[in-house]
Protein backbone atom coordinates (compact mmCIF):
# COMPACT_ATOMS: atom_id res chain seq x y z
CA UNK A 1 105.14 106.86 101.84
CA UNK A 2 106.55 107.79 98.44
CA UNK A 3 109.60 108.17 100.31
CA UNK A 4 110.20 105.73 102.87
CA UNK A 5 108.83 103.86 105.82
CA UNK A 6 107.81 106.32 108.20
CA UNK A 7 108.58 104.77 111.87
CA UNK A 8 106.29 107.49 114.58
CA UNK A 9 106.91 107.60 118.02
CA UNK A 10 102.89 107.48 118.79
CA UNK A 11 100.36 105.10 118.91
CA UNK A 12 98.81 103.82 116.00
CA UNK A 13 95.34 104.38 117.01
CA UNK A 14 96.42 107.92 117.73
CA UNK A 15 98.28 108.43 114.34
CA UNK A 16 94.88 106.62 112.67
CA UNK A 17 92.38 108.84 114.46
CA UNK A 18 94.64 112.37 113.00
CA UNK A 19 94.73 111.20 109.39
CA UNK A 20 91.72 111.76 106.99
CA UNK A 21 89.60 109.36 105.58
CA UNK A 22 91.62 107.98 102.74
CA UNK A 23 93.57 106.02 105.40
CA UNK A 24 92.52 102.61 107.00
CA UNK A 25 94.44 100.73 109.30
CA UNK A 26 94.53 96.82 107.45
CA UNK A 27 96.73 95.56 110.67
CA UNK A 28 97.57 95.82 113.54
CA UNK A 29 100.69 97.89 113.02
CA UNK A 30 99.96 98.69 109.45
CA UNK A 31 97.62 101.99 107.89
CA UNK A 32 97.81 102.13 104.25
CA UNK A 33 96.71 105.27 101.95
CA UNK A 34 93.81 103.76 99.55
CA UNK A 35 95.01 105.91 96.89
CA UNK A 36 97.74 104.37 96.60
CA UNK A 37 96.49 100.97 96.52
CA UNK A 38 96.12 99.01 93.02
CA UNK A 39 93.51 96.29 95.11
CA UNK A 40 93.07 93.82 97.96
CA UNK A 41 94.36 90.65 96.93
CA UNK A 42 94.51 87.35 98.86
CA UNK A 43 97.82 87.90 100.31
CA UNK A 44 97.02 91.43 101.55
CA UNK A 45 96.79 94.82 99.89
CA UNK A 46 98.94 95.48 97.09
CA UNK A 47 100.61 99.15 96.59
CA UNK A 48 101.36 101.04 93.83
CA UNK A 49 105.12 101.00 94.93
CA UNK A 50 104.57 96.72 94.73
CA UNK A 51 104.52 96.49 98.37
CA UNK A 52 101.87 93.80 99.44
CA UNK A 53 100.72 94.72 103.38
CA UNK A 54 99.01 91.90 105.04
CA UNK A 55 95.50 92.03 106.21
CA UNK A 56 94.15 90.98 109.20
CA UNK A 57 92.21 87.34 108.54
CA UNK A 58 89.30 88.37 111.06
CA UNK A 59 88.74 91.52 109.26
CA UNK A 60 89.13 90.81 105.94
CA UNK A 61 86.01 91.46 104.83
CA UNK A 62 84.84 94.78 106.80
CA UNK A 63 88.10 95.59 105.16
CA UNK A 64 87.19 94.73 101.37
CA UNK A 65 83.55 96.84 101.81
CA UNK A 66 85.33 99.76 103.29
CA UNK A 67 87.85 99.40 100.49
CA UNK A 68 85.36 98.70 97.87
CA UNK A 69 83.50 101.75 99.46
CA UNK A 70 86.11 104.62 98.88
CA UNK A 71 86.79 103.38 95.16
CA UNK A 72 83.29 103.82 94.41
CA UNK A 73 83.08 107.06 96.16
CA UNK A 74 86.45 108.43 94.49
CA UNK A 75 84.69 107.15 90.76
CA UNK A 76 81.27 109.02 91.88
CA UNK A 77 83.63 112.32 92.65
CA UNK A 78 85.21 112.14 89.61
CA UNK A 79 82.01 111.64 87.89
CA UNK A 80 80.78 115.54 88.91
């Protein structure tokens, strides 16, 4: 967060499932906000704070679409 590190005594899947859709879980114990991400680079995503969290290998690229997805439906919002 803007923050801090916010440490929940839940599971992650059950933290993922209650936030909305601007949230996507890049790792196995990582979810990052998407707008707060400046892009996907090779060595993970890279935050606005300069952060980088990694990305799984095996999902890299359902990742990138989804990613890709929510800029271009944020740029179509803001287009209306």
């Amino acid at each position: 967060t803007r923050t801090g590190v916010l440490k929940p005594y839940i599971r992650i899947s059950d933290l993922e499932s209650m936030l909305d859709g601007r949230f996507l879980r890049c790792h196995r114990s990582f979810l990052i906000n998407m707008d707060e991400t400046e892009g996907l680079f090779p060595q993970g995503f890279l935050m606005t704070d300069g952060v980088t969290v990694p990305v799984k290998r095996d999902k890299r690229t359902v990742l990138k679409r989804t990613f890709e997805s929510y800029c271009f439906e944020k740029l179509r919002e803001r287009e209306r």
